[in-house]
PDB file of N, CA and C in Angstrom:
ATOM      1  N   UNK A   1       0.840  -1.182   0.000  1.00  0.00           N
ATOM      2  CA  UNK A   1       0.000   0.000   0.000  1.00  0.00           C
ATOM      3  C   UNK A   1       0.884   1.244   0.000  1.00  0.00           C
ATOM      4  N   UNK A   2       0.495   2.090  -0.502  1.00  0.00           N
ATOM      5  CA  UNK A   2       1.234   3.214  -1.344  1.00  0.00           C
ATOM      6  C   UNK A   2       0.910   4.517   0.245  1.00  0.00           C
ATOM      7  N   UNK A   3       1.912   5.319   0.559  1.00  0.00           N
ATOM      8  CA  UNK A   3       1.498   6.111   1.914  1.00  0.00           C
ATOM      9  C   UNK A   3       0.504   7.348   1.828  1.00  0.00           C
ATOM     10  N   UNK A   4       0.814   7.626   0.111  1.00  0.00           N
ATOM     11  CA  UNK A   4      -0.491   8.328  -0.043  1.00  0.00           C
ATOM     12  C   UNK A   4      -1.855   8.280  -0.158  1.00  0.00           C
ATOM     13  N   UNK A   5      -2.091   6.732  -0.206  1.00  0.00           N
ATOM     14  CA  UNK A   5      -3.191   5.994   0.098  1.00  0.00           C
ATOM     15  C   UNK A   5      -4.217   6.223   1.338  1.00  0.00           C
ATOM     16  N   UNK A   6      -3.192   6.569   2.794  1.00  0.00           N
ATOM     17  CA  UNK A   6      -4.025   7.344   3.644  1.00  0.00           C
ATOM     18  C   UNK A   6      -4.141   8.688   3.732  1.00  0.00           C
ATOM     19  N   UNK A   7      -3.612   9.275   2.502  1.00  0.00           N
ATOM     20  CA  UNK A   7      -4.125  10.720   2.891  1.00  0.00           C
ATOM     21  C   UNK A   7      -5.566  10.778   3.216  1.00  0.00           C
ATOM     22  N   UNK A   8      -5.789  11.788   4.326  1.00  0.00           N
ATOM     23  CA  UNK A   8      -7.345  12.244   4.468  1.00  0.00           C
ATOM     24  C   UNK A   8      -7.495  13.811   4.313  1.00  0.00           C
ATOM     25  N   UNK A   9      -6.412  14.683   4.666  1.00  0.00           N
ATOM     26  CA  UNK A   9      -6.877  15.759   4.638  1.00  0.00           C
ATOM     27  C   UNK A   9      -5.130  16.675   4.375  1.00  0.00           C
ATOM     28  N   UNK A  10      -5.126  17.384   3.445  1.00  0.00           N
ATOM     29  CA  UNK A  10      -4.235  18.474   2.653  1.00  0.00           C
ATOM     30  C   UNK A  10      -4.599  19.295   2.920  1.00  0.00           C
ATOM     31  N   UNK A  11      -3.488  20.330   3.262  1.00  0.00           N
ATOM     32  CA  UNK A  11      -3.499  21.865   3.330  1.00  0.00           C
ATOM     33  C   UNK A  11      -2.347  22.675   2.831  1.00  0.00           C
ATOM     34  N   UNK A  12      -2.750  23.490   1.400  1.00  0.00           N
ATOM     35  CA  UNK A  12      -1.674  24.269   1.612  1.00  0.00           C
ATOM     36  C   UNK A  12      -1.568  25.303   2.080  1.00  0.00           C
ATOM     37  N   UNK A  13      -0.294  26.343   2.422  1.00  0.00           N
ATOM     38  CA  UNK A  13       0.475  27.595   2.964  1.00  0.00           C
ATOM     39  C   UNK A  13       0.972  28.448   1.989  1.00  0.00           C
ATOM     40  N   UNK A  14       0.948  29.425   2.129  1.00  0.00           N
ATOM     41  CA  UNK A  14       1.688  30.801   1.411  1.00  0.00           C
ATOM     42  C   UNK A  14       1.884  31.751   2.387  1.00  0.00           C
ATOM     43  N   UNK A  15       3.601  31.883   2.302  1.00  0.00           N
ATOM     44  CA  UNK A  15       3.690  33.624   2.691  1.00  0.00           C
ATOM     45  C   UNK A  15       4.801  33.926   1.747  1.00  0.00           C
ATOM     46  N   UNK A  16       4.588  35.005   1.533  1.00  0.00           N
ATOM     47  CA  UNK A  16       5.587  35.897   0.349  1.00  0.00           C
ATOM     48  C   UNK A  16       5.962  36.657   2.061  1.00  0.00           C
ATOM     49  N   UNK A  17       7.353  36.807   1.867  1.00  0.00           N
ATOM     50  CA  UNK A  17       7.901  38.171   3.006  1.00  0.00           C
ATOM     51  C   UNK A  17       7.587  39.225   2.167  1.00  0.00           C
ATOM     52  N   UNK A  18       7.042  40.294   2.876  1.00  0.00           N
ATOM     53  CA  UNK A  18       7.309  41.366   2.836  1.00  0.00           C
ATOM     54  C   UNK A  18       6.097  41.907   1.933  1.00  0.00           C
ATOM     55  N   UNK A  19       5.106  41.062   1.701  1.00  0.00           N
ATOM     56  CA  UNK A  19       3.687  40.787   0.757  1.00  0.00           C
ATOM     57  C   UNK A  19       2.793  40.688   2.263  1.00  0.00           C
ATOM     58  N   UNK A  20       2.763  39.513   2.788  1.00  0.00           N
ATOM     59  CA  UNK A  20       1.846  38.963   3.522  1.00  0.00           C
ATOM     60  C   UNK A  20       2.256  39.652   5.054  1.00  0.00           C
ATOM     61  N   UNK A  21       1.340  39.435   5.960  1.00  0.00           N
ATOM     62  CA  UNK A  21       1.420  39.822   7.265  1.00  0.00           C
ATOM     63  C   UNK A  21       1.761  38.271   7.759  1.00  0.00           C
ATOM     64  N   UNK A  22       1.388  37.970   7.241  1.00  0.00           N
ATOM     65  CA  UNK A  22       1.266  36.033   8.200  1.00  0.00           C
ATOM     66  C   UNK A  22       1.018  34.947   6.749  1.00  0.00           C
ATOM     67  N   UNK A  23       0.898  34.072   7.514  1.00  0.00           N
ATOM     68  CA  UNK A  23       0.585  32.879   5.702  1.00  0.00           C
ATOM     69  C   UNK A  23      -0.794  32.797   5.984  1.00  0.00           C
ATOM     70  N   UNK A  24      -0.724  31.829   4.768  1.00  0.00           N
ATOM     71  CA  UNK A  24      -2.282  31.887   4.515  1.00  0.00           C
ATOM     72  C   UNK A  24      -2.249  30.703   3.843  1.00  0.00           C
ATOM     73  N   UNK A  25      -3.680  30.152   4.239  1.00  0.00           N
ATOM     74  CA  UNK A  25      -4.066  28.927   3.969  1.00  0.00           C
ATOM     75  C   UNK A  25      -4.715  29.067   2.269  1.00  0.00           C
ATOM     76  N   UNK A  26      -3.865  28.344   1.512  1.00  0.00           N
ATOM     77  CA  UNK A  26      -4.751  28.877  -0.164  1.00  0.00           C
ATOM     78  C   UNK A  26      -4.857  27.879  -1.230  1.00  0.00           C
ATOM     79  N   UNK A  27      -5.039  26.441  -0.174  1.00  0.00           N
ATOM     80  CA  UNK A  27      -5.885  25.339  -0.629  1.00  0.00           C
ATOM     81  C   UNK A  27      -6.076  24.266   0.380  1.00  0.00           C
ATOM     82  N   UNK A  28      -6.907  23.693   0.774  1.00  0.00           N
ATOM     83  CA  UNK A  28      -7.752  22.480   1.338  1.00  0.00           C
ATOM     84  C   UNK A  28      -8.385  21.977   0.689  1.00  0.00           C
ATOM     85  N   UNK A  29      -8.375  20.378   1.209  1.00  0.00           N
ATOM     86  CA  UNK A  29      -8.916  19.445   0.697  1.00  0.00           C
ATOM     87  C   UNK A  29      -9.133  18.098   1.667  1.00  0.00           C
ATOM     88  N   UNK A  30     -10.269  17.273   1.496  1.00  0.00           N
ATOM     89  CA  UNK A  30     -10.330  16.028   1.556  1.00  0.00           C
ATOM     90  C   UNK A  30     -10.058  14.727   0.833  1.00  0.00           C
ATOM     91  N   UNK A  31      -9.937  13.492   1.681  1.00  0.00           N
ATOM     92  CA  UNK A  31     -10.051  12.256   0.284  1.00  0.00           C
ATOM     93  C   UNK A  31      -9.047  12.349  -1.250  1.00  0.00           C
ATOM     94  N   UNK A  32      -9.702  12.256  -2.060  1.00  0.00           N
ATOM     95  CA  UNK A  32      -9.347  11.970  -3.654  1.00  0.00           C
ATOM     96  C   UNK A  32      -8.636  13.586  -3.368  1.00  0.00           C
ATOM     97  N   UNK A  33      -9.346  14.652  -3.483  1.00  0.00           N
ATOM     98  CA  UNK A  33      -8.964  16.190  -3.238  1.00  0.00           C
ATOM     99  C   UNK A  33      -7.884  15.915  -2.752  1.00  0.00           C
ATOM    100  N   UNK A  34      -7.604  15.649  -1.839  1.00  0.00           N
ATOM    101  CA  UNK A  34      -6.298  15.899  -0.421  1.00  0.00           C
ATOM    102  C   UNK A  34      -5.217  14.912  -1.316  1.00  0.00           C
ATOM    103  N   UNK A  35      -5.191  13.877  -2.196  1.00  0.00           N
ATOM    104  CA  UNK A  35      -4.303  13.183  -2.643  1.00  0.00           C
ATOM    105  C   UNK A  35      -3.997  13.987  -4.224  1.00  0.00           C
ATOM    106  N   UNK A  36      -4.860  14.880  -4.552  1.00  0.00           N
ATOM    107  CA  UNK A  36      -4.418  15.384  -5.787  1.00  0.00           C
ATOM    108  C   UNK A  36      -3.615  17.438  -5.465  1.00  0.00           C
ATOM    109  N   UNK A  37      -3.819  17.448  -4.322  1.00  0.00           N
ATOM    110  CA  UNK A  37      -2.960  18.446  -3.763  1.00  0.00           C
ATOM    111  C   UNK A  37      -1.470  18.211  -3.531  1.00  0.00           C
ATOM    112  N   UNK A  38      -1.265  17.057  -2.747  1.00  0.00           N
ATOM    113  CA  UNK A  38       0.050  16.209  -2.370  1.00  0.00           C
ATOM    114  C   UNK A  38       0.561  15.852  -3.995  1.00  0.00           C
ATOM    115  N   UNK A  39      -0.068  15.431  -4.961  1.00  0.00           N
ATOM    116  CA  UNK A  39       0.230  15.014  -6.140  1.00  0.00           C
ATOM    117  C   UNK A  39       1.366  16.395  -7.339  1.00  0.00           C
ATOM    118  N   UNK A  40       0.157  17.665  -6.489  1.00  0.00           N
ATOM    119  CA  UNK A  40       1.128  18.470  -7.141  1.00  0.00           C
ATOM    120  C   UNK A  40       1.857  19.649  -6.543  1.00  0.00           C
ATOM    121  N   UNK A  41       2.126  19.465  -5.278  1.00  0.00           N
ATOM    122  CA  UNK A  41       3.056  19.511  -4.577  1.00  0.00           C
ATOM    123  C   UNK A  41       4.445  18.618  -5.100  1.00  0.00           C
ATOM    124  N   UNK A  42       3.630  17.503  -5.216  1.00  0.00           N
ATOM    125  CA  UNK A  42       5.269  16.461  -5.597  1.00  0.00           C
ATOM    126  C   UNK A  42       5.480  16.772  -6.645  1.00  0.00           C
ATOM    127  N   UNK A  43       4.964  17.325  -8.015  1.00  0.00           N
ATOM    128  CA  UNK A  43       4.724  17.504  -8.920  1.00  0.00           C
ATOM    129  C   UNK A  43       5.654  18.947  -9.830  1.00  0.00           C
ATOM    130  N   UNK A  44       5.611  20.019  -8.336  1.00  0.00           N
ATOM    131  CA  UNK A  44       6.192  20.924  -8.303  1.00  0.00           C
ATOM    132  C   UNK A  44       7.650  21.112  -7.323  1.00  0.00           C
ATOM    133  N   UNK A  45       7.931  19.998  -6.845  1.00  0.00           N
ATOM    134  CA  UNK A  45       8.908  20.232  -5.806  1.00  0.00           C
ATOM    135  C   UNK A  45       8.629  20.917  -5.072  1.00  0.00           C
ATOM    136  N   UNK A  46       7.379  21.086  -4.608  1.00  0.00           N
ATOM    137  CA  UNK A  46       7.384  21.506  -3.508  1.00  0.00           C
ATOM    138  C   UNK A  46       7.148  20.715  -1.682  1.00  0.00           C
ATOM    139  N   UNK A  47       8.266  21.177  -1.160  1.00  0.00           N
ATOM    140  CA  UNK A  47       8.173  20.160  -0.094  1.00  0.00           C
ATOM    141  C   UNK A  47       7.313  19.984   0.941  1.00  0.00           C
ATOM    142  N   UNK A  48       6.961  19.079   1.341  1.00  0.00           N
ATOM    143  CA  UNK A  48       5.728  18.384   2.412  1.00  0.00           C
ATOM    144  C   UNK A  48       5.925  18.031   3.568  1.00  0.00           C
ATOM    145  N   UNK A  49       5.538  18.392   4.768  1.00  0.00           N
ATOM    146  CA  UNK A  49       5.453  18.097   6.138  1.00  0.00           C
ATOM    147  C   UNK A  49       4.397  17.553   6.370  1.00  0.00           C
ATOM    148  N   UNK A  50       4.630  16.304   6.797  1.00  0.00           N
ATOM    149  CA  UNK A  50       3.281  15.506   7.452  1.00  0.00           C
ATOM    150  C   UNK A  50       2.796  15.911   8.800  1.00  0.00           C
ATOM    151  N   UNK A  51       1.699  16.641   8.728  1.00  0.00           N
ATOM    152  CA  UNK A  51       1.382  16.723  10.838  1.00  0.00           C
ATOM    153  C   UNK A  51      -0.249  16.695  10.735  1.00  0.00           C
ATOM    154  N   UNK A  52      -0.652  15.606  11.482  1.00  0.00           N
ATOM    155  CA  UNK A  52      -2.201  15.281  11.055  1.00  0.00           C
ATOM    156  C   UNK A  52      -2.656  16.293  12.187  1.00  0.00           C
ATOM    157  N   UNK A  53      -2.306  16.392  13.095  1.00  0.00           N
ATOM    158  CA  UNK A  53      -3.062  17.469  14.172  1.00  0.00           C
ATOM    159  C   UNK A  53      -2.711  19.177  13.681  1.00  0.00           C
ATOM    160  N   UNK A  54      -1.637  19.770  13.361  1.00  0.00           N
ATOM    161  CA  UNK A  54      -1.643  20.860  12.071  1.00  0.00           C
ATOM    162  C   UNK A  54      -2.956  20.863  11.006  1.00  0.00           C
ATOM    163  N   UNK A  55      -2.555  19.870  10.488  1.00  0.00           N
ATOM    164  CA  UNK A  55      -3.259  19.933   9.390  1.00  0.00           C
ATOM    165  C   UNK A  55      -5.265  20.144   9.669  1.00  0.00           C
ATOM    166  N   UNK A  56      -5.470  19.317  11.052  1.00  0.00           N
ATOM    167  CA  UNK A  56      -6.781  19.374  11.202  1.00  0.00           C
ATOM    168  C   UNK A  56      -7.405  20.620  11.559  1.00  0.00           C
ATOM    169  N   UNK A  57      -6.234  21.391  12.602  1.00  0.00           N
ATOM    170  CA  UNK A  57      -6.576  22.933  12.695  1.00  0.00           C
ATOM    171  C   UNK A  57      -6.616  23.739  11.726  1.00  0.00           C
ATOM    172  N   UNK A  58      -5.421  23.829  11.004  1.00  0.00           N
ATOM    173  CA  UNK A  58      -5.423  24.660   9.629  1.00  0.00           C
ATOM    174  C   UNK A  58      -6.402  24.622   8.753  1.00  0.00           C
ATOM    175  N   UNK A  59      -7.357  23.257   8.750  1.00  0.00           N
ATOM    176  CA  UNK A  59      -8.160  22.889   7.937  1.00  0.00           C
ATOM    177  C   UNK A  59      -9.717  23.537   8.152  1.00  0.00           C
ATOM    178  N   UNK A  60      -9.865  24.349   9.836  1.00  0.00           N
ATOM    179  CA  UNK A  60     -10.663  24.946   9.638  1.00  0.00           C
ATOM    180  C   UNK A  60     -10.636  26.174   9.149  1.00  0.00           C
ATOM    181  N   UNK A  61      -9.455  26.825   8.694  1.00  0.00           N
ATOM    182  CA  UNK A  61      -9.256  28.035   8.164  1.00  0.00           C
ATOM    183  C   UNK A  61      -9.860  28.584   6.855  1.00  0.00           C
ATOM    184  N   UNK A  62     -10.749  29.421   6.547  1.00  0.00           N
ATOM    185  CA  UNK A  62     -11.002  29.895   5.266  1.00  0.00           C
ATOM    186  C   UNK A  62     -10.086  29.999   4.105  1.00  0.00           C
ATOM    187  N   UNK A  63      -9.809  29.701   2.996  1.00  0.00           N
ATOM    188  CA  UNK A  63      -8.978  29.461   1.501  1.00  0.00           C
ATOM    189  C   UNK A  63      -8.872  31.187   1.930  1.00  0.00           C
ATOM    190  N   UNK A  64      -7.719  31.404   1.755  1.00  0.00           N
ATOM    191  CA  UNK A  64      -7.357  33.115   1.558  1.00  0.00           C
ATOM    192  C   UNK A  64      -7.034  33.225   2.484  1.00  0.00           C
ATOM    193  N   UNK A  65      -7.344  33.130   3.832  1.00  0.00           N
ATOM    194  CA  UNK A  65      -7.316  33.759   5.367  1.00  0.00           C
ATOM    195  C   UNK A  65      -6.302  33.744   5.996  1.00  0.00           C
ATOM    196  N   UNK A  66      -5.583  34.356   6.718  1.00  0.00           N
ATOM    197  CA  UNK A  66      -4.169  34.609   7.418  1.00  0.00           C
ATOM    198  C   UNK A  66      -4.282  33.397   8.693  1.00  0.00           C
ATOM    199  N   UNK A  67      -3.349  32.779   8.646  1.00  0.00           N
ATOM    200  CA  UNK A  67      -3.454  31.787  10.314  1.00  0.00           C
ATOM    201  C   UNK A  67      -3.590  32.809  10.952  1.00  0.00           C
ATOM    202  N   UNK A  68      -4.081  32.578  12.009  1.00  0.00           N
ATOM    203  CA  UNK A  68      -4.520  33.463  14.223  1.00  0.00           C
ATOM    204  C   UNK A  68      -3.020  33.120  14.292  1.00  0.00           C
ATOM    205  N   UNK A  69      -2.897  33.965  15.135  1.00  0.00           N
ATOM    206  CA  UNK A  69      -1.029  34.265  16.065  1.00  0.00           C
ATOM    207  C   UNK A  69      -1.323  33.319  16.889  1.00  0.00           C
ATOM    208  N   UNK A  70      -2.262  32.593  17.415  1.00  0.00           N
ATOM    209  CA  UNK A  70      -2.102  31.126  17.933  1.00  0.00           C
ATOM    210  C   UNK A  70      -1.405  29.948  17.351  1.00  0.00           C
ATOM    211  N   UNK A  71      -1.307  29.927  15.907  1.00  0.00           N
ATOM    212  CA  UNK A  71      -0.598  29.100  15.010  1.00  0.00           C
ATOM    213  C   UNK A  71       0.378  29.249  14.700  1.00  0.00           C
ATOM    214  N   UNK A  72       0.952  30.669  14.917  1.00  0.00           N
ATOM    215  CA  UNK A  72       2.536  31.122  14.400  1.00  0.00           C
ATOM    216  C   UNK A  72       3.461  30.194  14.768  1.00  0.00           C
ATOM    217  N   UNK A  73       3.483  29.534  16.098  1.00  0.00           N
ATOM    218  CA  UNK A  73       4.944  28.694  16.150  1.00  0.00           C
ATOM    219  C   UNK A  73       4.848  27.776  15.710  1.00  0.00           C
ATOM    220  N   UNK A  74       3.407  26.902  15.459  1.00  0.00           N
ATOM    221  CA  UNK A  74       3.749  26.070  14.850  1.00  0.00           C
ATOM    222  C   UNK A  74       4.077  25.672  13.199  1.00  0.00           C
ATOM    223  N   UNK A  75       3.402  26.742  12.834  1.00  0.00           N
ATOM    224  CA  UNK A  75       3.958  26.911  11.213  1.00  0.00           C
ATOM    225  C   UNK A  75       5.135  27.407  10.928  1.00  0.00           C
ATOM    226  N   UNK A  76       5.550  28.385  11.920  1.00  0.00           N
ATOM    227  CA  UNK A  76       6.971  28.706  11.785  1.00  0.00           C
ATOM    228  C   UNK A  76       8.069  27.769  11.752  1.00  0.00           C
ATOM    229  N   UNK A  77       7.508  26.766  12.081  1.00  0.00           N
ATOM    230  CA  UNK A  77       8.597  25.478  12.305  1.00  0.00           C
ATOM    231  C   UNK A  77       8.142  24.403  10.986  1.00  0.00           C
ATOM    232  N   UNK A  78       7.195  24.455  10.530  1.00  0.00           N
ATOM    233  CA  UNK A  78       6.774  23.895   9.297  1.00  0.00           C
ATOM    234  C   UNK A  78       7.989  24.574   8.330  1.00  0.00           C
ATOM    235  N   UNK A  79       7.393  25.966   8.238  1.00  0.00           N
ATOM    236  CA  UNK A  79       8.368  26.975   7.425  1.00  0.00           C
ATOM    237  C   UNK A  79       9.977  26.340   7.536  1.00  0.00           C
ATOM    238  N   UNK A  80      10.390  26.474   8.854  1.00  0.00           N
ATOM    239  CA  UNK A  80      11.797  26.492   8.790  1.00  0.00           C
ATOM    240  C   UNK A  80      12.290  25.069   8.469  1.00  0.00           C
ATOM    241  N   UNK A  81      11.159  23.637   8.552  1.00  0.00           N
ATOM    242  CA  UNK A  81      11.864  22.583   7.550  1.00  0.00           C
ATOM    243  C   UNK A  81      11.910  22.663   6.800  1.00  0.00           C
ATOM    244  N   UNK A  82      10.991  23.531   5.746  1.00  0.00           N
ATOM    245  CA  UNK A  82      10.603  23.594   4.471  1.00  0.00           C
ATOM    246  C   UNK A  82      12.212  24.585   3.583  1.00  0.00           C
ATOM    247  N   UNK A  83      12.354  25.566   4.746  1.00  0.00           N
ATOM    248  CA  UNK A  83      13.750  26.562   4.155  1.00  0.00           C
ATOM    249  C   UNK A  83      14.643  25.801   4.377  1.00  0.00           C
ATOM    250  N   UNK A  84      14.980  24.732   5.492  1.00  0.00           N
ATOM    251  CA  UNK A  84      15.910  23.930   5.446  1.00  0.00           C
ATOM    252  C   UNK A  84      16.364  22.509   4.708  1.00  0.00           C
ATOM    253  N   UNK A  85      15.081  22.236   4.126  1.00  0.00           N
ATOM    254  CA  UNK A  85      15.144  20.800   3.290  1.00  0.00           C
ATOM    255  C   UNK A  85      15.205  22.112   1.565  1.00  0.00           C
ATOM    256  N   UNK A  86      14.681  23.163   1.234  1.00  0.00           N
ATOM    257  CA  UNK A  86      15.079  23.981   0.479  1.00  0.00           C
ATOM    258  C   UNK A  86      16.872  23.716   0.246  1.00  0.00           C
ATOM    259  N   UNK A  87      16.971  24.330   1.214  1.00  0.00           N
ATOM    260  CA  UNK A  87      19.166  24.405   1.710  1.00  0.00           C
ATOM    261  C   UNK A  87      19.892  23.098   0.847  1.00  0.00           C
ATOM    262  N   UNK A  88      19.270  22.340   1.131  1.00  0.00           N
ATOM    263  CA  UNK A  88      19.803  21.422   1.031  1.00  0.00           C
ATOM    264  C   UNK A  88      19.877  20.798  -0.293  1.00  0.00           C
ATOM    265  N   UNK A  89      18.575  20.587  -0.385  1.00  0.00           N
ATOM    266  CA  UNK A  89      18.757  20.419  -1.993  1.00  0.00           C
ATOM    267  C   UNK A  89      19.267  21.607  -3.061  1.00  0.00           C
ATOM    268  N   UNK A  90      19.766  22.291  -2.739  1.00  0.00           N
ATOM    269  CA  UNK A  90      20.630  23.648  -3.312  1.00  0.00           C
ATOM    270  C   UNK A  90      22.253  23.116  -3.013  1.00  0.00           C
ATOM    271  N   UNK A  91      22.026  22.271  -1.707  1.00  0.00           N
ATOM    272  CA  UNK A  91      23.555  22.451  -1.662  1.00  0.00           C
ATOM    273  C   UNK A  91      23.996  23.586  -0.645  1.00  0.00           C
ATOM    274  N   UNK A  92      23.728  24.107   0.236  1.00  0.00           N
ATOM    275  CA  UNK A  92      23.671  25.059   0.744  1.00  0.00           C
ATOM    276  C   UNK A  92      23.778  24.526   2.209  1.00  0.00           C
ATOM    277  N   UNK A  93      24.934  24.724   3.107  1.00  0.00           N
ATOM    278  CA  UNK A  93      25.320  24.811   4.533  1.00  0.00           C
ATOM    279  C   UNK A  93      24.436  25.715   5.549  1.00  0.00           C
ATOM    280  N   UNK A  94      24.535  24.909   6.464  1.00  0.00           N
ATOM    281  CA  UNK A  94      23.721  25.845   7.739  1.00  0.00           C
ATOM    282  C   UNK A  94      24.701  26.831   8.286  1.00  0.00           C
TER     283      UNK A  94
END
């Protein structure tokens, strides 16, 4: 069985610095949905953090809407695997 097989629920993130105040949630999905988000994510290189309890909060967020400053640390740490698995595949030292 394939691990994307249990996807249940996708969310993506956006922050542009110096654009955005905070990120923003600017796609969700369930099921078939939630496996064709992950699809082009992989699709685009763009990299993926698995966190099913993240993901269930974020998931009540409106498409467009800035996360609550209740969520900042934990996306901030999403963010900073995401700039650090970035690094890396560049080739790029801490």
């Amino acid at each position: 069985m394939q691990e994307n097989s249990k996807i249940k629920k996708a969310v993506a993130l956006d922050y542009e610095k110096g654009v955005d105040s905070a990120p923003k949630v600017v796609a969700k999905a369930k099921g078939e949905a939630a496996k064709n988000i992950i699809k082009i994510a992989n699709e685009n290189q763009i990299p993926i953090k698995k966190d099913e309890d993240l993901v269930e909060l974020l998931s009540k967020i409106d498409i467009g809407k800035e996360i609550p400053n209740s969520m900042y640390k934990a996306v901030a740490e999403i963010f900073a695997f995401i700039y650090e698995l970035s690094n890396e595949k560049k080739g790029i030292e801490k």
